[in-house]
Every structure is written in structure tokens, then in C-alpha cells.
N, C-alpha and C. Protein backbone atom coordinates (compact mmCIF):
# COMPACT_ATOMS: atom_id res chain seq x y z
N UNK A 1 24.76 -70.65 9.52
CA UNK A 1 25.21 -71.84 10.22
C UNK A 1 24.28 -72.11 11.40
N UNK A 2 23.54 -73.23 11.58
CA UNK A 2 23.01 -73.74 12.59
C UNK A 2 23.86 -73.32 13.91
N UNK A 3 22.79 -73.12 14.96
CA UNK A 3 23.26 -72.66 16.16
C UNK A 3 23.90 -74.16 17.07
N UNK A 4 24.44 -74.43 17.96
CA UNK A 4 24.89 -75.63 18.33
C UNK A 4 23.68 -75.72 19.43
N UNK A 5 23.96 -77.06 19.74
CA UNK A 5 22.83 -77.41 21.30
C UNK A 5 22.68 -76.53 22.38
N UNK A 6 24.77 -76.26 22.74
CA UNK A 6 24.35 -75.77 24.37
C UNK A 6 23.72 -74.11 23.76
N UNK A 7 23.55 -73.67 22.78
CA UNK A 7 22.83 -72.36 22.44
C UNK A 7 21.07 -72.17 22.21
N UNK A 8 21.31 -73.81 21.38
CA UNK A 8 19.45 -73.85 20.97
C UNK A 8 18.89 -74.14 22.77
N UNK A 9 19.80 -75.03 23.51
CA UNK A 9 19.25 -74.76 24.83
C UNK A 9 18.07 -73.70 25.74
N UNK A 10 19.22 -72.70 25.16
CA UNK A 10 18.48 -71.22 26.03
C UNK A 10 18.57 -70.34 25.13
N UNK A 11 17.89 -70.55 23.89
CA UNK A 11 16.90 -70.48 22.99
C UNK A 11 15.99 -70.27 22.21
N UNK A 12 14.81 -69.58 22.34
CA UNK A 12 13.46 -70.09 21.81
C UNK A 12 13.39 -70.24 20.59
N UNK A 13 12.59 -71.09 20.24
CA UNK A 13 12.51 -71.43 18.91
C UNK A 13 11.99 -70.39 17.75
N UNK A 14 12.35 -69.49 17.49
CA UNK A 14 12.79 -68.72 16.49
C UNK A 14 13.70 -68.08 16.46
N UNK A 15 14.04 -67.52 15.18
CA UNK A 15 15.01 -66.64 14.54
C UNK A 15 13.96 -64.79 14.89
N UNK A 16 15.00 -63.91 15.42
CA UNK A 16 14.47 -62.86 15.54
C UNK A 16 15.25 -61.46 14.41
N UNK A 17 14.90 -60.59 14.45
CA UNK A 17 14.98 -59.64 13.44
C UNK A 17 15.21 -58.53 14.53
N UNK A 18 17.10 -58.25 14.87
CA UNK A 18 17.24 -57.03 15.34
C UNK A 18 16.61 -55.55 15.11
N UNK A 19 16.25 -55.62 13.83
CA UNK A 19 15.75 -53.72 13.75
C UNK A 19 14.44 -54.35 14.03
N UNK A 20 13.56 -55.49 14.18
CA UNK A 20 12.32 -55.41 14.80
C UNK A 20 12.66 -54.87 16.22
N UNK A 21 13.35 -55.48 16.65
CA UNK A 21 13.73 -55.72 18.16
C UNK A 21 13.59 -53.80 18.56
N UNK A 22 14.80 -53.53 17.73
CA UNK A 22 15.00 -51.87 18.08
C UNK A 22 13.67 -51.10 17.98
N UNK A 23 12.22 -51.23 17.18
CA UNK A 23 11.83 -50.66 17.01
C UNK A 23 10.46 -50.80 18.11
N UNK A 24 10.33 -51.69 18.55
CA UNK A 24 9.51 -52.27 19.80
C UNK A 24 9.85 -50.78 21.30
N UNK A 25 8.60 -50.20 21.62
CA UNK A 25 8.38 -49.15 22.53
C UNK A 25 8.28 -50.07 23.52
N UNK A 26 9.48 -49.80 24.63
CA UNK A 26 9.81 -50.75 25.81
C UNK A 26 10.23 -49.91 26.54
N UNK A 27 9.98 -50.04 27.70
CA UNK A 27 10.83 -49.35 28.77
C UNK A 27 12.42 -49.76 28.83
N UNK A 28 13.77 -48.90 29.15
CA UNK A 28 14.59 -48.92 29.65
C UNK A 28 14.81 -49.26 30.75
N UNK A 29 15.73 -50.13 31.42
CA UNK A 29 15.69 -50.40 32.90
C UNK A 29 17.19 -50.83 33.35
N UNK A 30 17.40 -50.35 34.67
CA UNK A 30 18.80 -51.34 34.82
C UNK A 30 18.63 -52.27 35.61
N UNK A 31 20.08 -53.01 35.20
CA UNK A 31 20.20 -54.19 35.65
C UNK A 31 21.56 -55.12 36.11
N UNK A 32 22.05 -55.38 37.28
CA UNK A 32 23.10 -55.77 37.53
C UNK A 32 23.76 -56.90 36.71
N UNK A 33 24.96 -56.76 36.31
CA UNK A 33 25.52 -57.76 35.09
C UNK A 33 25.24 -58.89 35.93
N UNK A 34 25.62 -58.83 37.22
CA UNK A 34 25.51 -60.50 37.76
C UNK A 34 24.76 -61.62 36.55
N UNK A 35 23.08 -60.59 36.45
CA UNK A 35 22.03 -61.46 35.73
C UNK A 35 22.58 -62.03 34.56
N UNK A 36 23.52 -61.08 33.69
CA UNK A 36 23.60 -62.25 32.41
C UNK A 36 24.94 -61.97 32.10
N UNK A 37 25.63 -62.30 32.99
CA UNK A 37 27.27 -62.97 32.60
C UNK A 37 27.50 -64.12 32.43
N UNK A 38 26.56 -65.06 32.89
CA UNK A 38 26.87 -65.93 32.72
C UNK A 38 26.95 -66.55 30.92
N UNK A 39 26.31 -65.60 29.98
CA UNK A 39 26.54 -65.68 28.32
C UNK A 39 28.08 -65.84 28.16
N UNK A 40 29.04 -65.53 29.12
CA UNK A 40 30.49 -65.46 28.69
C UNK A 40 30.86 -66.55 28.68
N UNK A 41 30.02 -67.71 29.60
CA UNK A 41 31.00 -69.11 29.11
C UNK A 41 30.31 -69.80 28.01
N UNK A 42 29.43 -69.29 26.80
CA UNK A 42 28.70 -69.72 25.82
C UNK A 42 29.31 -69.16 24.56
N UNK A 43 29.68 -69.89 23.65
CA UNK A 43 30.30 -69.79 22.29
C UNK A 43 29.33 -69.17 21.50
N UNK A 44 29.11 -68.06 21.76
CA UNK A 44 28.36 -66.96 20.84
C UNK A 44 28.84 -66.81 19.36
N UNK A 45 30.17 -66.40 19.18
CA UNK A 45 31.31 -65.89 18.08
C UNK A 45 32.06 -66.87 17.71
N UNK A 46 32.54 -66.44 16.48
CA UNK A 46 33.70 -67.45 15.93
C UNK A 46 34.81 -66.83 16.25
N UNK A 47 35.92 -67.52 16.23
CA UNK A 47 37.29 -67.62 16.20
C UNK A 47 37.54 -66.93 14.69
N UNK A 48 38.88 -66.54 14.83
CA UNK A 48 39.39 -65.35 13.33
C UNK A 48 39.28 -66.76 12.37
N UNK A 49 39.07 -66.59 11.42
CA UNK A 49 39.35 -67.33 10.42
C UNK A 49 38.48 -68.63 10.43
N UNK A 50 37.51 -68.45 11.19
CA UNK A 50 36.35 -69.60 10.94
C UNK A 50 35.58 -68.94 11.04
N UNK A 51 34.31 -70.26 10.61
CA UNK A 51 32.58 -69.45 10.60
C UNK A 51 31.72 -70.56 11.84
N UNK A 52 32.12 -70.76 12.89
CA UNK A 52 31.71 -71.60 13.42
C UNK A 52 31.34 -70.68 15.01
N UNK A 53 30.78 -71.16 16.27
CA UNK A 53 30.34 -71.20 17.44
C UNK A 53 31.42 -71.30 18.21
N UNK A 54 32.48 -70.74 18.03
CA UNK A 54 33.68 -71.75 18.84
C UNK A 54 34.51 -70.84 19.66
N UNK A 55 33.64 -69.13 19.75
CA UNK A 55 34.80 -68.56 20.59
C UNK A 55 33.89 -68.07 21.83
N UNK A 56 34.01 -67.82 23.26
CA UNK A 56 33.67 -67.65 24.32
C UNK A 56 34.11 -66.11 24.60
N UNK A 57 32.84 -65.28 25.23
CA UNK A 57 33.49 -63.76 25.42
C UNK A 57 34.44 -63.76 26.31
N UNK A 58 34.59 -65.03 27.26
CA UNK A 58 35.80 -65.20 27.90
C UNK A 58 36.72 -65.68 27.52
N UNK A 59 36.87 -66.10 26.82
CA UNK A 59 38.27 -66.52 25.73
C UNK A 59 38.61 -64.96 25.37
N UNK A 60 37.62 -64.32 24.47
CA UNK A 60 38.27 -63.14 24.00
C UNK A 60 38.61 -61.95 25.30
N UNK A 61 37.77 -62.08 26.24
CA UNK A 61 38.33 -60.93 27.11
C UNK A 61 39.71 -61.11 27.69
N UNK A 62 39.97 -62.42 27.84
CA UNK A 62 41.39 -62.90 28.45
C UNK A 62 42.51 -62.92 27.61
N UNK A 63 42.18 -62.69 26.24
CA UNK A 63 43.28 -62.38 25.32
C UNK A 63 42.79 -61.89 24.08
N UNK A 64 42.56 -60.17 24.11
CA UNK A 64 41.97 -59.81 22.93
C UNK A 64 42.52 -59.90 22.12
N UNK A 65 44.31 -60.10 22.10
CA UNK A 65 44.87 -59.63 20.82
C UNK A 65 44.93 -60.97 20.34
N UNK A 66 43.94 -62.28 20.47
CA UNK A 66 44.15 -63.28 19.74
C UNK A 66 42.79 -63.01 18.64
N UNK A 67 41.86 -62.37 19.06
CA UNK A 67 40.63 -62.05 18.11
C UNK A 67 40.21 -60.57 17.91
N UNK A 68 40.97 -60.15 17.28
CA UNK A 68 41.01 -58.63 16.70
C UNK A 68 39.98 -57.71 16.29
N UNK A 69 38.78 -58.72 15.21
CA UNK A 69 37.78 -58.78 15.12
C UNK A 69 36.41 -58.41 16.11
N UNK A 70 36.37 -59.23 17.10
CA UNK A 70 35.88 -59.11 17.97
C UNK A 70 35.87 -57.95 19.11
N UNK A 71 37.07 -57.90 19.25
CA UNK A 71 37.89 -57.09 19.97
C UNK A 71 37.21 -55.79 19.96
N UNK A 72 37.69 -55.41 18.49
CA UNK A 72 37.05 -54.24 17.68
C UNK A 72 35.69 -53.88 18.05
N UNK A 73 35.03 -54.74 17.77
CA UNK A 73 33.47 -55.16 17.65
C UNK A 73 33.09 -54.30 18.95
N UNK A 74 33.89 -55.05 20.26
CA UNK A 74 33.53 -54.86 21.68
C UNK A 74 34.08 -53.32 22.10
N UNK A 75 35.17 -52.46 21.61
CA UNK A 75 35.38 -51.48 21.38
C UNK A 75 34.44 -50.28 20.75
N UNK A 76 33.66 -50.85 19.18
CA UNK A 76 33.17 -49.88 19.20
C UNK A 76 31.62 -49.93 20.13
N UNK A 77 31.54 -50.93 20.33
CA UNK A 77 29.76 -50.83 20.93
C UNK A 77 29.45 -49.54 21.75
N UNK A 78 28.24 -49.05 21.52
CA UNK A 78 27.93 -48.15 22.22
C UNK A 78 26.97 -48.30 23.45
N UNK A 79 27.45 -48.41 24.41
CA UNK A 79 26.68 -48.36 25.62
C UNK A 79 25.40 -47.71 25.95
N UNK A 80 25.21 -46.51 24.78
CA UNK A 80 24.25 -45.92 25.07
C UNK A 80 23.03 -46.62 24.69
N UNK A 81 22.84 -47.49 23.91
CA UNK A 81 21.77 -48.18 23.42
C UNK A 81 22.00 -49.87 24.51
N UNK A 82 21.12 -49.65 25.00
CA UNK A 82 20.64 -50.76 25.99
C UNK A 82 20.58 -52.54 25.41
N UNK A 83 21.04 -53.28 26.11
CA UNK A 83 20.65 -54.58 25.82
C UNK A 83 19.73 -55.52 25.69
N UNK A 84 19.28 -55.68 24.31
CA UNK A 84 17.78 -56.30 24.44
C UNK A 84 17.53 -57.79 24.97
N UNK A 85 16.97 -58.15 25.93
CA UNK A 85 16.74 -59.53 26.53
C UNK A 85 15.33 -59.71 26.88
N UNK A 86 15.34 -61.37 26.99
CA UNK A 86 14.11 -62.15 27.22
C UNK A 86 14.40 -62.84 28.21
N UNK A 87 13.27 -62.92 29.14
CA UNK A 87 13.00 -64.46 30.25
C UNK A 87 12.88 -65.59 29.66
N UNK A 88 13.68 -66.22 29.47
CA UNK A 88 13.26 -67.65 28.90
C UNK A 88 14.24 -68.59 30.08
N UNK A 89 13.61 -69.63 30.37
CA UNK A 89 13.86 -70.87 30.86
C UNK A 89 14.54 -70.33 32.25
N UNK A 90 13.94 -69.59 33.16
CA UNK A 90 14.49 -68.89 34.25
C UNK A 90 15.61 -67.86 34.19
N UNK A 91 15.99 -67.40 32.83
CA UNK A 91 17.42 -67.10 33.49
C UNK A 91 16.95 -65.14 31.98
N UNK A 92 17.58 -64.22 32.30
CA UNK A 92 17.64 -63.15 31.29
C UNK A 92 18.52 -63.65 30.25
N UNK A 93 18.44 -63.90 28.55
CA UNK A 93 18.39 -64.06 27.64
C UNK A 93 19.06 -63.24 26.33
N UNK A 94 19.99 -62.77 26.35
CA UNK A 94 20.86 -61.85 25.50
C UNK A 94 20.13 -62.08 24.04
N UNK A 95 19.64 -61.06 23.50
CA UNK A 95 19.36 -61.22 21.81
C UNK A 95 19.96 -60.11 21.04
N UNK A 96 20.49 -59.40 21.73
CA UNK A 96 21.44 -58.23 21.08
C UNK A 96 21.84 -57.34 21.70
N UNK A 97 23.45 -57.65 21.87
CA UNK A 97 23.81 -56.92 22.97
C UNK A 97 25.27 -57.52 23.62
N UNK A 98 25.43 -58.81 23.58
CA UNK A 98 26.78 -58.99 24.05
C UNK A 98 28.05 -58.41 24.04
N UNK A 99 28.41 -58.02 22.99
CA UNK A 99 29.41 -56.70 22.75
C UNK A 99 29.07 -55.99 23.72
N UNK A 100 27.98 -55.45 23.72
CA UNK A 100 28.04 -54.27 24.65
C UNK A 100 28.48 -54.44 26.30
N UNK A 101 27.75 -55.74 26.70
CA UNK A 101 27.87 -56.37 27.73
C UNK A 101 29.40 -56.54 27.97
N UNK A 102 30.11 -57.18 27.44
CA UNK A 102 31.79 -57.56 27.22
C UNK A 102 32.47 -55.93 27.86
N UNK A 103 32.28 -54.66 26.97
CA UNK A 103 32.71 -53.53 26.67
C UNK A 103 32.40 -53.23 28.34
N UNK A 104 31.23 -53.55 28.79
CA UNK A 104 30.69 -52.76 30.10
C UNK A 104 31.65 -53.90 31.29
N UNK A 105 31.40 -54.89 30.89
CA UNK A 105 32.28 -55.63 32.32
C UNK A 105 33.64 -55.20 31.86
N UNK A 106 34.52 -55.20 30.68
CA UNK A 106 35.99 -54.62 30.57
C UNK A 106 36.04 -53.39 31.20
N UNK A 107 34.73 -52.58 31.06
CA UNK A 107 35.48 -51.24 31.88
C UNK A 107 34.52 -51.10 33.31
N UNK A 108 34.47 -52.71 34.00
CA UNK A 108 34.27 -52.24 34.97
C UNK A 108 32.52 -52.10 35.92
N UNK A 109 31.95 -51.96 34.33
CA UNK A 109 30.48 -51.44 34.85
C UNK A 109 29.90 -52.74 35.45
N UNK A 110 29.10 -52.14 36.97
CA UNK A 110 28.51 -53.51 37.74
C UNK A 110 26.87 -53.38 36.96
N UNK A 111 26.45 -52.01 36.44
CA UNK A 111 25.24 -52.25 35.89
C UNK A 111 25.12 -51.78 34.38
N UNK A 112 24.38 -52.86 33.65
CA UNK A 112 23.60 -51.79 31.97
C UNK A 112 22.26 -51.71 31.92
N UNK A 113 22.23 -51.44 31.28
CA UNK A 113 20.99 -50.81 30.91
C UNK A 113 20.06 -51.87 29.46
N UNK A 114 18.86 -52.42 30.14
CA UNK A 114 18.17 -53.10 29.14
C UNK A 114 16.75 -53.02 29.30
N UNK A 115 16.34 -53.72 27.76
CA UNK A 115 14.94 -53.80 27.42
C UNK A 115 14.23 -54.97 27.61
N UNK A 116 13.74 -55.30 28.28
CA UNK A 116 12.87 -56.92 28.31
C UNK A 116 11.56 -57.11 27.44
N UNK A 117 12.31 -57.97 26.58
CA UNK A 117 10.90 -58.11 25.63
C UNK A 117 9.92 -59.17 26.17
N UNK A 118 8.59 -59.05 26.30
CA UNK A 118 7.73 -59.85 27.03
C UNK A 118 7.43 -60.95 25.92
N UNK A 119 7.28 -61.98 26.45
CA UNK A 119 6.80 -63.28 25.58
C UNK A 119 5.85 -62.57 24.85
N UNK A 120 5.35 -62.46 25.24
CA UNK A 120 3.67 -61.76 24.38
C UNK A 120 3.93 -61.07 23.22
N UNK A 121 5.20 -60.59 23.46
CA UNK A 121 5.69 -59.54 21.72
C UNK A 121 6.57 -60.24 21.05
N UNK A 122 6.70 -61.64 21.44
CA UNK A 122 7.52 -62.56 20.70
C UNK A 122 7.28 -61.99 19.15
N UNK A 123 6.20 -62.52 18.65
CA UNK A 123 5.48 -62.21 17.03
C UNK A 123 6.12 -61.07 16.52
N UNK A 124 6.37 -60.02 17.13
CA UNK A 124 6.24 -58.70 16.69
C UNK A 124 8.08 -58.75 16.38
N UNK A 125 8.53 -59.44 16.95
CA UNK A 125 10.57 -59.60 16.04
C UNK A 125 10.73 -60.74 15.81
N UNK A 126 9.56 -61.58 15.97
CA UNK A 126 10.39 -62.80 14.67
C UNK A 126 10.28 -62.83 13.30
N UNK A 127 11.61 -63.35 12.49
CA UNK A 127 12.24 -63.61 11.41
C UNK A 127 11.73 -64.84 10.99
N UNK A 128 11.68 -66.30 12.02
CA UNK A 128 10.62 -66.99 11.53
C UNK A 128 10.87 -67.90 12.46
N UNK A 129 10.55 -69.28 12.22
CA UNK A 129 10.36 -70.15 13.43
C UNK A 129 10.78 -71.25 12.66
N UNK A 130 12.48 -71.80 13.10
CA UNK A 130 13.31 -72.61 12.26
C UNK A 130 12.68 -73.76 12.23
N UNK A 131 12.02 -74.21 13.44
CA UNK A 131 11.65 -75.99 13.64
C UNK A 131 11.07 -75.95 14.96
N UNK A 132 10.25 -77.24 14.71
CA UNK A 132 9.82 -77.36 16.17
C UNK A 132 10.17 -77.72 17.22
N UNK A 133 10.50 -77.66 18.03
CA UNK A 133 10.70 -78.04 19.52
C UNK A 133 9.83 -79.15 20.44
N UNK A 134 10.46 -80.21 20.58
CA UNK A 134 9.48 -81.18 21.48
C UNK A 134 9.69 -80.49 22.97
């Protein structure tokens, strides 16, 4: 399913390939959630019983037992594996990792732990490049 606007927003124009992502030699680093909470008011996930953009990690943190699924999801994540993000358009960039993020502000944590992939290694995890961008 096509990603919606306010997502292709902040963005870049490709599709990336998580086990590329994992396999990229990056430094570990921390980083105060301040930087990318703000992903919680962005419709990442679907709602139970659809396939659509339509649920907010703040929708689900404020009432897990309406998305069980998710819930789960954010339960099992393991903290120990760091959140992979990009600089794009001023702001740090979630590409795998929100669960984990969710799991760490539910219990509290002011910092996680992530990988910043540099523009320059874009090539090296993309899946492909959906369309162009004016």
C-alpha cells in the first residue's frame, strides 16, 4: 500500500531493505527521545482489521487494549538492537525501530540507542526508488 503524503513528506524517495540496513558497520550512539518522538503523531501502523496508515503510536500507547497487535509488537521489541535513522529534511528519521521507540518511552526511557545512516550509504539499503520527486 502506498505510503500517504504526511509520510512521503519526511521521506526520501526510496524504498529501503531492513536486513541491508542491519548489516551496514555503523557506530552505536545515544540519543535523547526528545529527537524523534515526534513519529508518534504520524500514522505509521494500521488499525486491527485494516491494511491502511491510520493508527498513531499515540493512539496505541493511550489505549493498548484497542490494538493488540501492535501492542504485542511493542512488547516484544528488543531494546538491545538500536534504532536505525537518517537526517533528512532537518529532523532524525525512523527507518526501523518505532516499536522499539514506543516500548522505551512506555517504560520510561529518556534515552536509546541508534545508528545514523549517512546519506552517502543511501545505495547500500535501498530496495529501489518508487518515483521521482520534484
Amino acid at each position: 500500500m502506498k505510503r500517504p503524503k504526511i509520510i512521503e513528506d519526511i521521506t526520501p524517495n526510496l524504498e529501503w531493505d531492513s536486513k541491508k540496513i542491519w548489516r551496514l558497520d555503523l557506530p552505536v550512539q545515544e540519543m535523547s527521545i526528545k529527537h524523534l518522538i515526534w513519529h508518534f503523531d504520524l500514522p505509521f501502523w494500521e488499525k486491527e482489521g485494516t491494511d491502511d496508515w491510520n493508527l498513531t503510536p499515540w493512539e496505541l500507547i493511550k489505549n493498548p487494549e484497542n490494538e493488540p497487535s501492535h501492542y504485542a509488537k511493542i512488547q516484544q521489541a528488543d531494546l538491545k538492537y538500536p534504532l536505525e535513522i537518517i537526517e533528512y529534511k532537518g529532523r532524525y528519521r525512523i527507518l526501523d525501530g518505532i516499536h522499539r521507540l514506543a516500548k522505551a518511552y512506555m517504560n520510561g526511557l529518556k534515552v536509546v540507542s541508534v545508528r545514523i545512516i549517512p546519506e552517502n550509504r543511501f545505495k547500500e539499503i535501498v530496495k529501489y526508488y518508487p518515483h521521482a520527486k520534484s
